[in-house]
PDB file of N, CA and C in Angstrom:
ATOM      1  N   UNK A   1       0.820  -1.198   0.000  1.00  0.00           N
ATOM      2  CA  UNK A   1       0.000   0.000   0.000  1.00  0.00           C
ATOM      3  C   UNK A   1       0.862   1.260   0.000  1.00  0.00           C
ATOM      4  N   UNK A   2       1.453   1.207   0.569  1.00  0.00           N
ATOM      5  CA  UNK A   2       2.857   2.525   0.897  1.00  0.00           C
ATOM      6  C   UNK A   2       3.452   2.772  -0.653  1.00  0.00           C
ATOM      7  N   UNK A   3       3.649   2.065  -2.129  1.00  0.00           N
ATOM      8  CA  UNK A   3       4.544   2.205  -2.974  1.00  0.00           C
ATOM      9  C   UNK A   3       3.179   3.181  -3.906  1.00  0.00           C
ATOM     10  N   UNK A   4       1.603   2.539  -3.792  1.00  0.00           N
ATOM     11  CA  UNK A   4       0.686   3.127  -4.447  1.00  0.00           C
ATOM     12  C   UNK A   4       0.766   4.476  -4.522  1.00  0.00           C
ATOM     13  N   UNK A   5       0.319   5.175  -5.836  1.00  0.00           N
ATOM     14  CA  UNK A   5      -0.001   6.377  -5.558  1.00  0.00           C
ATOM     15  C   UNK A   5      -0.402   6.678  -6.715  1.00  0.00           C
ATOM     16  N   UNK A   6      -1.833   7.469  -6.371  1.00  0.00           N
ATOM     17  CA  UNK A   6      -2.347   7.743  -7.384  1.00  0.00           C
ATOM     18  C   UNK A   6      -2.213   9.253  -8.021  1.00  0.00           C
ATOM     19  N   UNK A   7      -2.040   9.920  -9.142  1.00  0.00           N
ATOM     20  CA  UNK A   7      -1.690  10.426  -9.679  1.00  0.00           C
ATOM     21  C   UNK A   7      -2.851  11.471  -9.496  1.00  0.00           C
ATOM     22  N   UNK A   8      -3.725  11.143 -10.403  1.00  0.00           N
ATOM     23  CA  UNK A   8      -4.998  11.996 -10.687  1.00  0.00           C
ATOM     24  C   UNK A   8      -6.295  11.566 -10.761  1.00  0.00           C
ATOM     25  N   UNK A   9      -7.409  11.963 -10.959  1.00  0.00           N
ATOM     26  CA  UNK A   9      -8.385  11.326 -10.841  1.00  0.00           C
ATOM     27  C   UNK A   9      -9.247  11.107  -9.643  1.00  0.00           C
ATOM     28  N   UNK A  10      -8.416  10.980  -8.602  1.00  0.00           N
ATOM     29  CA  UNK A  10      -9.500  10.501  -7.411  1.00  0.00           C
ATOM     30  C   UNK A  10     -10.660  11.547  -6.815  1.00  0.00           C
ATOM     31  N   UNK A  11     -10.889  12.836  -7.579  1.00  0.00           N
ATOM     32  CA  UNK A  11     -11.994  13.926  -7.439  1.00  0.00           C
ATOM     33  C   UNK A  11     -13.406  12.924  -7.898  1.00  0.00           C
ATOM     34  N   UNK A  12     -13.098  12.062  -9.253  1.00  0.00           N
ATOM     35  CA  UNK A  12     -13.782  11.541 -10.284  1.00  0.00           C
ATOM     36  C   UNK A  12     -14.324  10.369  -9.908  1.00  0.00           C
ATOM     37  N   UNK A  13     -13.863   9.319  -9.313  1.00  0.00           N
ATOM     38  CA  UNK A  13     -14.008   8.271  -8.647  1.00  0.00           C
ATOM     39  C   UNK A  13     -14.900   8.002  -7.995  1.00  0.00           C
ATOM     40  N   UNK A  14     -15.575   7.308  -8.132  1.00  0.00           N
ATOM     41  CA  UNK A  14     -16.840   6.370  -7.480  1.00  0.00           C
ATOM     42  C   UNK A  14     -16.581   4.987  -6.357  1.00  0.00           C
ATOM     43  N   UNK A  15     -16.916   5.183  -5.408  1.00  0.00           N
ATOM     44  CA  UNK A  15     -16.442   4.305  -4.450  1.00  0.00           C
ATOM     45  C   UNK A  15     -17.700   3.165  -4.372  1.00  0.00           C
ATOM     46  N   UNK A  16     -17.256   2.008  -4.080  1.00  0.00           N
ATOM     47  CA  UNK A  16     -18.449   1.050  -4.457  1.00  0.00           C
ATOM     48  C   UNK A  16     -17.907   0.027  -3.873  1.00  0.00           C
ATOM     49  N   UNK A  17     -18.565  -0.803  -2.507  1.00  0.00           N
ATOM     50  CA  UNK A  17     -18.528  -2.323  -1.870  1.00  0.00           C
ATOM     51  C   UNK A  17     -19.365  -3.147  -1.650  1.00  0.00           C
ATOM     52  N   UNK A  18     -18.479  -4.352  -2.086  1.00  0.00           N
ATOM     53  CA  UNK A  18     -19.518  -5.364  -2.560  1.00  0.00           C
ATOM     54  C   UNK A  18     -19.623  -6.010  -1.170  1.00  0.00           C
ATOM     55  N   UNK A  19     -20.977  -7.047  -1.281  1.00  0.00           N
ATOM     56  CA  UNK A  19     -20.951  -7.923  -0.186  1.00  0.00           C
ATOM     57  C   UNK A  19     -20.954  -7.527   1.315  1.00  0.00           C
ATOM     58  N   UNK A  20     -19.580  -7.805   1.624  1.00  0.00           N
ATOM     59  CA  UNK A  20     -19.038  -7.888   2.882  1.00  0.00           C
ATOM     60  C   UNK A  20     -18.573  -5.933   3.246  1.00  0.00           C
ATOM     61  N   UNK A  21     -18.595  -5.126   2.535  1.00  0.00           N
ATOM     62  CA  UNK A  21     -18.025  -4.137   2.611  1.00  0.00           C
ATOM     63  C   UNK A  21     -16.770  -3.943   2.584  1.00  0.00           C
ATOM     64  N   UNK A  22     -15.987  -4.840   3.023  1.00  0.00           N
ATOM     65  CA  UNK A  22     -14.467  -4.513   3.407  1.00  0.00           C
ATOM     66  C   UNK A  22     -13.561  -4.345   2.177  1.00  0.00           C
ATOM     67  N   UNK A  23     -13.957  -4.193   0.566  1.00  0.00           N
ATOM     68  CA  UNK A  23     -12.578  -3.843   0.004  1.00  0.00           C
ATOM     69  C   UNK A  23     -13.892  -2.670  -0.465  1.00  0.00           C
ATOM     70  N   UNK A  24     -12.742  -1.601  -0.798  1.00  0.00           N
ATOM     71  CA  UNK A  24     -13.208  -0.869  -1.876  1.00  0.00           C
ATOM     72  C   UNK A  24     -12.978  -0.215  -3.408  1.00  0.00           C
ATOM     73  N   UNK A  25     -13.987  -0.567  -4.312  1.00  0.00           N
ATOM     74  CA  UNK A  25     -13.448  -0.591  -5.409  1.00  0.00           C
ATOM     75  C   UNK A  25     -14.145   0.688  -6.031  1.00  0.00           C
ATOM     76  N   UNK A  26     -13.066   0.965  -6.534  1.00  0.00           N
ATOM     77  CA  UNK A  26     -13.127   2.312  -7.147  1.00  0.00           C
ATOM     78  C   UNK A  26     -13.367   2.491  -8.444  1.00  0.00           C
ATOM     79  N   UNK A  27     -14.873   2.614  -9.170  1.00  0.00           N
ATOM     80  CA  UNK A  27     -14.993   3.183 -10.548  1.00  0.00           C
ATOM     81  C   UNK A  27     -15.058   4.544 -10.937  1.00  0.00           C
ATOM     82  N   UNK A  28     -14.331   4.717 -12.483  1.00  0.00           N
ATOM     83  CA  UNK A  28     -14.966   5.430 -13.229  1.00  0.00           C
ATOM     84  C   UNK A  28     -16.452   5.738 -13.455  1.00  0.00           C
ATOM     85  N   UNK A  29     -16.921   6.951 -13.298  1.00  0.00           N
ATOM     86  CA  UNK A  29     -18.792   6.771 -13.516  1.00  0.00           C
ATOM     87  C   UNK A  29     -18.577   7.301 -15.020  1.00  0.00           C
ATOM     88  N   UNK A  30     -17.976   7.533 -15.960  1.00  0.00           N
ATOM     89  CA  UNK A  30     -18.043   7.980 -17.119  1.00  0.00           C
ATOM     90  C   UNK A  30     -18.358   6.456 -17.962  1.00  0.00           C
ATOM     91  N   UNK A  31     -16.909   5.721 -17.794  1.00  0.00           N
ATOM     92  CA  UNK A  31     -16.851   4.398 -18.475  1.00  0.00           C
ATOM     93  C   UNK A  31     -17.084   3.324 -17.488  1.00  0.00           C
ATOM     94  N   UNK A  32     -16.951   3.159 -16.574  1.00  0.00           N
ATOM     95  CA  UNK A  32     -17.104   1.972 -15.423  1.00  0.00           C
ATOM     96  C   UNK A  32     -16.117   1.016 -15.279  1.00  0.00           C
ATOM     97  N   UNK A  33     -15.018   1.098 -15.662  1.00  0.00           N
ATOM     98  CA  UNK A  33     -14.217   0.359 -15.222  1.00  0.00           C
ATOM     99  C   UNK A  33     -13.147   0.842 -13.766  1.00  0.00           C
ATOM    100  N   UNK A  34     -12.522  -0.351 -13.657  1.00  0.00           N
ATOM    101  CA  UNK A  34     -12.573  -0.167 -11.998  1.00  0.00           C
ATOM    102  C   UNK A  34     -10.779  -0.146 -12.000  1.00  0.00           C
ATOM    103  N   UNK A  35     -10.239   1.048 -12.073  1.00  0.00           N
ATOM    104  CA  UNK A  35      -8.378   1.228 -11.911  1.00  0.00           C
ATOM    105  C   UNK A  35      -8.201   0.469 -11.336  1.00  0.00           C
ATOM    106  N   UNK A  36      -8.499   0.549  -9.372  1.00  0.00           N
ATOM    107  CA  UNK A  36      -7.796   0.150  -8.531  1.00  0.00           C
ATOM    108  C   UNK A  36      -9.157  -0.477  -7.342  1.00  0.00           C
ATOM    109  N   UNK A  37      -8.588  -1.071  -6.066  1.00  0.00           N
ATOM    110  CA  UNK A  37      -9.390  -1.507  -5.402  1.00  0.00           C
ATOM    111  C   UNK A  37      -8.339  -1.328  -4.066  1.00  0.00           C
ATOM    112  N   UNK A  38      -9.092  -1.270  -3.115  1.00  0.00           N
ATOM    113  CA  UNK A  38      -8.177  -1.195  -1.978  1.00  0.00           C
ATOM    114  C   UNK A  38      -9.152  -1.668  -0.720  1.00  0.00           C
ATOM    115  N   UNK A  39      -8.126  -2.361   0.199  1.00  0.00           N
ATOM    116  CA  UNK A  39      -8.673  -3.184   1.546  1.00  0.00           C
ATOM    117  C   UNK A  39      -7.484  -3.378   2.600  1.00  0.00           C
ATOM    118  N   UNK A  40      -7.781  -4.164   3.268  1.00  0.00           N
ATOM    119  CA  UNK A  40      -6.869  -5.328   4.012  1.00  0.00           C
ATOM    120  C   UNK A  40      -6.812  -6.871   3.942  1.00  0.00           C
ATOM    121  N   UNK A  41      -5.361  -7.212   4.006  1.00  0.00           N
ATOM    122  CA  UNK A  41      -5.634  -8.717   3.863  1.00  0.00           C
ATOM    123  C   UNK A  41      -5.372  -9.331   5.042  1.00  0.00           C
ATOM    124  N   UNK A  42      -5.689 -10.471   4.965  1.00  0.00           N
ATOM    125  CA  UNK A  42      -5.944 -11.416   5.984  1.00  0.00           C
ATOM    126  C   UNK A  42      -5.178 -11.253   7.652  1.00  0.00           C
ATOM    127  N   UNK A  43      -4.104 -10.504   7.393  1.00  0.00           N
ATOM    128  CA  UNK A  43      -3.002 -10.349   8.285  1.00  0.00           C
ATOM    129  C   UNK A  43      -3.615  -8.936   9.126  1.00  0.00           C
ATOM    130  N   UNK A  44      -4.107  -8.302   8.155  1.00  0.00           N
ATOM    131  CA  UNK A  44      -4.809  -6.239   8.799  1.00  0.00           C
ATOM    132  C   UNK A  44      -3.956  -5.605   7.983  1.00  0.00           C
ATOM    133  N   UNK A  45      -2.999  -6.478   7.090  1.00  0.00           N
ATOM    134  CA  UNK A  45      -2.254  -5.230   5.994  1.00  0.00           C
ATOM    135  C   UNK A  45      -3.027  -4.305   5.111  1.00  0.00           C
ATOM    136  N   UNK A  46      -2.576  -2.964   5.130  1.00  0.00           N
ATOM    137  CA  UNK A  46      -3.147  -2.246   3.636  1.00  0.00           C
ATOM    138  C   UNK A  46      -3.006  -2.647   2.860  1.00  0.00           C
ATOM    139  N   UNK A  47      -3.760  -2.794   1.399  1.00  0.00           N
ATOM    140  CA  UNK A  47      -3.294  -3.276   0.176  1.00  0.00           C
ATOM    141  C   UNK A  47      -3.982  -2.994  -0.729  1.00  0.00           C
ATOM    142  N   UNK A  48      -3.289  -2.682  -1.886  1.00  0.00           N
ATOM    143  CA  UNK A  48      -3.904  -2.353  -2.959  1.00  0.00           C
ATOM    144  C   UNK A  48      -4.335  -3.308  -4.535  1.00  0.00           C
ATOM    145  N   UNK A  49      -5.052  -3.577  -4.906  1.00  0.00           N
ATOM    146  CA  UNK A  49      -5.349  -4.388  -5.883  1.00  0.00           C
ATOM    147  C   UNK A  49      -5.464  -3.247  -7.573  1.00  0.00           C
ATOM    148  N   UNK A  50      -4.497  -3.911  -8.051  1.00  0.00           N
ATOM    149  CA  UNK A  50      -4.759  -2.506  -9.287  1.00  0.00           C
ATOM    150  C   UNK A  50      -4.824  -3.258 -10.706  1.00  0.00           C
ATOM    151  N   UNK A  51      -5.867  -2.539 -11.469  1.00  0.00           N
ATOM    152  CA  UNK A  51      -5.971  -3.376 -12.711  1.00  0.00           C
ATOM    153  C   UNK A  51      -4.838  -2.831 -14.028  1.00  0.00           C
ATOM    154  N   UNK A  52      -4.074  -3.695 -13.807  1.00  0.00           N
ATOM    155  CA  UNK A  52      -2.691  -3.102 -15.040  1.00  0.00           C
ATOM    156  C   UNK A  52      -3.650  -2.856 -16.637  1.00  0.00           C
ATOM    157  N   UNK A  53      -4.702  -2.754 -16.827  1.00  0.00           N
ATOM    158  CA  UNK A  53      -4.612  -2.231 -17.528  1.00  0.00           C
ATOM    159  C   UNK A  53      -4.894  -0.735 -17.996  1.00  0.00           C
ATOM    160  N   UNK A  54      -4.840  -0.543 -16.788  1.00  0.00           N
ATOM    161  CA  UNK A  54      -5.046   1.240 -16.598  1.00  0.00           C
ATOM    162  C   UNK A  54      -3.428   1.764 -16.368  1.00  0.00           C
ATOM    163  N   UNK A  55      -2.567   0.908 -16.191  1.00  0.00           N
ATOM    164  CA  UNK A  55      -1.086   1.940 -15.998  1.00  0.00           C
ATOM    165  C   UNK A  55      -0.751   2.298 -17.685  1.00  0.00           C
ATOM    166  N   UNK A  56       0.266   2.720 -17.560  1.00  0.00           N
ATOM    167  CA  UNK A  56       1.083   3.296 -18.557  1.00  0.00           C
ATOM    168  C   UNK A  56       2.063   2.854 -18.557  1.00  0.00           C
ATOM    169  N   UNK A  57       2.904   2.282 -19.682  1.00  0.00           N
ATOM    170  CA  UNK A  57       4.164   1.907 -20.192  1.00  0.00           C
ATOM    171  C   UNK A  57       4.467   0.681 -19.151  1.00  0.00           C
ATOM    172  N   UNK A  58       3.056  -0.158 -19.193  1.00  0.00           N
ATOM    173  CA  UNK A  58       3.566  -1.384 -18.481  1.00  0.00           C
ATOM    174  C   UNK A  58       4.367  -2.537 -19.594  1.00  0.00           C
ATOM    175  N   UNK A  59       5.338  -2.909 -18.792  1.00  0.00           N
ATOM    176  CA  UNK A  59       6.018  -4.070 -19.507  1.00  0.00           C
ATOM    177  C   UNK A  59       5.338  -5.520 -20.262  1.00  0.00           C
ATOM    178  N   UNK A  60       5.498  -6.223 -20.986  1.00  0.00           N
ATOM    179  CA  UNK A  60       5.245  -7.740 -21.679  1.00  0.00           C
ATOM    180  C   UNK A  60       4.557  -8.659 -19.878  1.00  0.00           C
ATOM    181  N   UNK A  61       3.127  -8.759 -20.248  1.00  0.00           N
ATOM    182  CA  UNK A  61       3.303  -9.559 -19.042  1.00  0.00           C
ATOM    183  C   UNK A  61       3.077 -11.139 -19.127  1.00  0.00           C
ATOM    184  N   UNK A  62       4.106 -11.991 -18.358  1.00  0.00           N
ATOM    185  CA  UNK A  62       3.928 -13.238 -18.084  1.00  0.00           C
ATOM    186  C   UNK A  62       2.702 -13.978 -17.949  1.00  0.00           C
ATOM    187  N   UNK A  63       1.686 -13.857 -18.795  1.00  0.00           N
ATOM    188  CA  UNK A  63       0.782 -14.378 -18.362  1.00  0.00           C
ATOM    189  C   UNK A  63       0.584 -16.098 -17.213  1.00  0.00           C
ATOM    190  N   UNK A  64       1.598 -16.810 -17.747  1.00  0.00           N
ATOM    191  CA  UNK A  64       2.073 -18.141 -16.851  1.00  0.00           C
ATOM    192  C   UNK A  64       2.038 -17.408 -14.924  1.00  0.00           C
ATOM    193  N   UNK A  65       2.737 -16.223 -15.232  1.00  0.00           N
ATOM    194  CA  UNK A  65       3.178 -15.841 -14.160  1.00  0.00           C
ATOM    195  C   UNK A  65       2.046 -15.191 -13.163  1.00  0.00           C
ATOM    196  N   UNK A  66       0.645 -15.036 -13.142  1.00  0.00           N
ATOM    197  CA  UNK A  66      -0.122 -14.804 -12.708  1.00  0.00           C
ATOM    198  C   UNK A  66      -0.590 -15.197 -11.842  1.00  0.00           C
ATOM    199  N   UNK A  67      -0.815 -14.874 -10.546  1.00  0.00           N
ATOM    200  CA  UNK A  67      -1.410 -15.600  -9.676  1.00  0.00           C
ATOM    201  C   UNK A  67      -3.393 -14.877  -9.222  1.00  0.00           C
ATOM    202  N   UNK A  68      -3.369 -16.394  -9.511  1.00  0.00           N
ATOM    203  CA  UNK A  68      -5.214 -16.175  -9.940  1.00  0.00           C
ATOM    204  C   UNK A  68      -5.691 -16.723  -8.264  1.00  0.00           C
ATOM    205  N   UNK A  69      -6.767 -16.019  -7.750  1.00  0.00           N
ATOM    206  CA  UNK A  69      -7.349 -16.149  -6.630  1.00  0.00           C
ATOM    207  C   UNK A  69      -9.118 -16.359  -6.462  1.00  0.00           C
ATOM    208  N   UNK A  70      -9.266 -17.037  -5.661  1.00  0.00           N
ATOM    209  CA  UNK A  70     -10.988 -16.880  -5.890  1.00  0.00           C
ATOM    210  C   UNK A  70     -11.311 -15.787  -4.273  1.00  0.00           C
ATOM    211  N   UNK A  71     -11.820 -14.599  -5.113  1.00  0.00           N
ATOM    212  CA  UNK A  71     -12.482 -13.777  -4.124  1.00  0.00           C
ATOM    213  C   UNK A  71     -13.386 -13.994  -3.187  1.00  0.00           C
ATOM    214  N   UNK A  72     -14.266 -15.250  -3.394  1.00  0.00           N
ATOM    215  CA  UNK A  72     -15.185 -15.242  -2.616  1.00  0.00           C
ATOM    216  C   UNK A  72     -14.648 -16.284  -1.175  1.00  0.00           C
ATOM    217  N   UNK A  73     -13.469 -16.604  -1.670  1.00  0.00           N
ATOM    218  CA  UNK A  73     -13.216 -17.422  -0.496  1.00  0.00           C
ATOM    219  C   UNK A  73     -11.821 -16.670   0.210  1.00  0.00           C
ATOM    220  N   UNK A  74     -11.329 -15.487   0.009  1.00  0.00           N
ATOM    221  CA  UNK A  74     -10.337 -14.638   0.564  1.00  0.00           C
ATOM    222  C   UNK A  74     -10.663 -14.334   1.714  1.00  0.00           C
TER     223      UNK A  74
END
């Protein structure tokens, strides 16, 4: 959570939690897609969940290298 930082935008941002309340995910209300998401994990850490396809000049990604999770059981 400490390396995050968001640039611009967060005037614009739509805050929105599902379920349980505890993460919050942040849309666009123009287009609806969702940059980033932010919570705690299991431990009480901050953390941020961010959808790379909103950065800029991201690198070739590993798709192999992905680690896939099921949300509903986090």
């Amino acid at each position: 959570a400490d390396k995050f930082v968001l640039h611009s935008g967060a005037d614009v941002l739509k805050d929105y939690r599902f379920n349980t309340h505890k993460i919050r995910h942040m849309f666009c209300p123009e287009c609806g897609i969702e940059p980033f998401a932010s919570g705690t994990d299991a431990k009480g850490n901050d953390i941020y969940m961010v959808n790379v396809n909103c950065l800029e000049d991201v690198p070739e990604i590993d798709r192999a290298a992905i680690k896939h999770w099921n949300g509903k059981d986090w």
